[in-house]
Protein backbone atom coordinates (compact mmCIF):
# COMPACT_ATOMS: atom_id res chain seq x y z
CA UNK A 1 0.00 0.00 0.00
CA UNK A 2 1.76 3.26 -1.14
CA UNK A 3 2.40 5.49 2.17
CA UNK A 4 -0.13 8.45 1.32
CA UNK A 5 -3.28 5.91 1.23
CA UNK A 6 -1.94 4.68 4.70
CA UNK A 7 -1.95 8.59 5.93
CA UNK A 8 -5.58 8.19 4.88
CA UNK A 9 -6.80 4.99 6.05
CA UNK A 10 -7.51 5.87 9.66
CA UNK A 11 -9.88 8.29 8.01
CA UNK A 12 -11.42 5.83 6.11
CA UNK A 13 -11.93 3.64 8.78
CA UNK A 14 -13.89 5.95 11.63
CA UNK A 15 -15.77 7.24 8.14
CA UNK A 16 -16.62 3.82 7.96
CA UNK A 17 -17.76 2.97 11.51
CA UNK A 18 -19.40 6.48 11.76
CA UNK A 19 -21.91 5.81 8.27
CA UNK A 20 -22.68 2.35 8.80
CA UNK A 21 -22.14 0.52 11.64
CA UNK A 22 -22.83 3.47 14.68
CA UNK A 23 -25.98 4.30 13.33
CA UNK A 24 -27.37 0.70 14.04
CA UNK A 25 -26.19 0.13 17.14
CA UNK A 26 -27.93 3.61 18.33
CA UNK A 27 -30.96 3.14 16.31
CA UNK A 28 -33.55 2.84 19.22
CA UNK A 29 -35.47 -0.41 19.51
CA UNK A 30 -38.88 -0.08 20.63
CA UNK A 31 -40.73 -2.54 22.51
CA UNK A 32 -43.90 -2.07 21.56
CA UNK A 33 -43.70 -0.53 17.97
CA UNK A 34 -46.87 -2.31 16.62
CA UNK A 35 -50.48 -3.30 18.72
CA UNK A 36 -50.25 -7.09 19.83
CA UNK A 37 -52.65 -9.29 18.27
CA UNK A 38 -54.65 -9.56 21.08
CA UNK A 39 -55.11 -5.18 21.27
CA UNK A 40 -55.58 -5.62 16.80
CA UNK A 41 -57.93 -7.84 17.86
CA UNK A 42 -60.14 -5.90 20.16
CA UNK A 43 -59.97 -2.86 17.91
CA UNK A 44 -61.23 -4.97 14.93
CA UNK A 45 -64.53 -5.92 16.95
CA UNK A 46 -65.06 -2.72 18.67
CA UNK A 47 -64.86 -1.36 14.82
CA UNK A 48 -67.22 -3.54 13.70
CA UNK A 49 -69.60 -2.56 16.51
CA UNK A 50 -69.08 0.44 16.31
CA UNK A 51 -70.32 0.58 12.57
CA UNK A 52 -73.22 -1.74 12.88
CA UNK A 53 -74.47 0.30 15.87
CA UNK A 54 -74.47 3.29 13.58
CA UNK A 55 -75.88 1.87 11.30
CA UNK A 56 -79.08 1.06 13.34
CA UNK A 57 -78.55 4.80 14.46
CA UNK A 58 -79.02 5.79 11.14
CA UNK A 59 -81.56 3.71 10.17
CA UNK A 60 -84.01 5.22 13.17
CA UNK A 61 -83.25 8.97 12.05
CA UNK A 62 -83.17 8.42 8.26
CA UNK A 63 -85.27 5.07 7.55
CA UNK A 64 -82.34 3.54 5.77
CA UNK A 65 -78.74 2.52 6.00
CA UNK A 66 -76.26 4.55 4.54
CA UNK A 67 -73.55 3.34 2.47
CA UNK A 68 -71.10 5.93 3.74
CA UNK A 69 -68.40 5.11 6.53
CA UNK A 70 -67.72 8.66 6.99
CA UNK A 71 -71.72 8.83 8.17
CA UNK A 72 -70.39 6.52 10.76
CA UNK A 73 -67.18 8.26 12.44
CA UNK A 74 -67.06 8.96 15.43
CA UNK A 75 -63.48 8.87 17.73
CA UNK A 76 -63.75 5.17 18.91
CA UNK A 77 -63.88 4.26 15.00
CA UNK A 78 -61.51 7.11 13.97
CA UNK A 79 -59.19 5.51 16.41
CA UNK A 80 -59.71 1.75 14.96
CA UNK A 81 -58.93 2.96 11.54
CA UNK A 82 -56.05 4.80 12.65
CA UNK A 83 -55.19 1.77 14.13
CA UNK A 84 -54.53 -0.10 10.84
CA UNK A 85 -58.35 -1.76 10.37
CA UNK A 86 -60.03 -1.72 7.01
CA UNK A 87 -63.90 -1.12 6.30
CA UNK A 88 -66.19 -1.96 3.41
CA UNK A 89 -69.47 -1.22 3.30
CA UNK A 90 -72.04 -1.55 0.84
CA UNK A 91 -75.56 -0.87 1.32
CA UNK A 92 -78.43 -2.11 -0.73
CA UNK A 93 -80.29 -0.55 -3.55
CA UNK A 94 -83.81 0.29 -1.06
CA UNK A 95 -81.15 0.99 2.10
CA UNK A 96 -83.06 -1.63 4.54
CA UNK A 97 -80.01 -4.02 3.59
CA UNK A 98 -76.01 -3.66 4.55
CA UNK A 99 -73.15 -5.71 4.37
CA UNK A 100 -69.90 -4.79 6.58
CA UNK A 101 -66.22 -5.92 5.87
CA UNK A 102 -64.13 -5.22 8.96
CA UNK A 103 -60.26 -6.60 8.87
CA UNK A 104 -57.20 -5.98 10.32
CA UNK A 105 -53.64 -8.09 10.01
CA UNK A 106 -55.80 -10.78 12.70
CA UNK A 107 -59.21 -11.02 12.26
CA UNK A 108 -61.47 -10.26 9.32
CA UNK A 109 -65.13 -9.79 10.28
CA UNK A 110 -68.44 -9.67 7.80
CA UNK A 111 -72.03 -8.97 9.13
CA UNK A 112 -74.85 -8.39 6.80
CA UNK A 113 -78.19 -7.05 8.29
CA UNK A 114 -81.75 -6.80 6.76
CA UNK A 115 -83.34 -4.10 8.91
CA UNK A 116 -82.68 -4.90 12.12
CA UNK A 117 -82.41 -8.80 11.87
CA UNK A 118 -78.95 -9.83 11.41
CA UNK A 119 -78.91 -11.94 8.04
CA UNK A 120 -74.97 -12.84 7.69
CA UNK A 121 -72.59 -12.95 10.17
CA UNK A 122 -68.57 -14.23 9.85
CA UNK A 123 -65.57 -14.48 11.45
CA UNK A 124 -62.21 -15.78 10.08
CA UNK A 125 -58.98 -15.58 12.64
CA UNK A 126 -56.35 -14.70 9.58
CA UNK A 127 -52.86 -14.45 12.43
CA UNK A 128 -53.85 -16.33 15.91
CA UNK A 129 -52.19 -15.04 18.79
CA UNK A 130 -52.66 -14.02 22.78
CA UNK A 131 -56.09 -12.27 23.06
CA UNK A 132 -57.43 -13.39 19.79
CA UNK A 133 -60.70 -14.80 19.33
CA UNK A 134 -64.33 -14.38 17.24
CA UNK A 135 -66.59 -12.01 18.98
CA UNK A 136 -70.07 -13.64 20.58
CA UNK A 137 -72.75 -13.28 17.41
CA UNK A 138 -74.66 -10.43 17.27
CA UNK A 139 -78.33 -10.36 17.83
């Protein structure tokens, strides 16, 4: 190694440790960075209740469902979405029918009403984990 790239190499080296390896070991590790399965969970029912009992809510003032989520918001379901859970919801053509599509990462959840008689209700567990489970069906 010629002597003028030795001069340098010390340089090279802390340039080295400072750009790749120092950032890693100071990059902070959270514990809890993402919801356990079990708090997913919860949020991904309380969603779904949330939305059905608006629904109803709706229904009473308006005489028909509507097929708008943003109808629906309120901070418990603002927080559920924010959260990382998904809604669909489709209403049908008359408005006395929905279908709702709740999922997150752990639990998918579908319940279809006609009125107020609940006509479809499903549960699939898509990740199991501590605190994960199907809700009790809905009346």
């Amino acid at each position: 190694m010629p002597p003028n790239l030795r001069r340098y190499m010390p340089i090279v080296l802390i340039a080295f440790v400072l750009l790749f390896i120092l950032p890693t070991l100071l990059k902070k590790k959270s514990p809890s960075a993402t919801a356990s399965a079990g708090t997913t969970s919860a949020k991904t029912v309380d969603a779904m209740n949330v939305i059905d009992k608006g629904e109803q809510r709706y229904l009473a003032l308006h005489g028909r469902f509507t097929p708008h989520v943003a109808d629906l918001i309120s901070s418990r379901l603002a927080a559920d979405l924010a959260a990382g859970v998904t809604v669909q919801l489709d209403v049908g053509s008359d408005g006395h029918r929905f279908l709702a599509q709740v999922e997150s990462d752990v639990l998918s959840l579908v319940r279809g009403r006609n009125g107020t008689k609940v006509t479809a209700q499903s549960c699939v567990v898509v990740k199991s984990g501590s605190g994960v489970g199907c809700p009790a069906p809905a009346g």
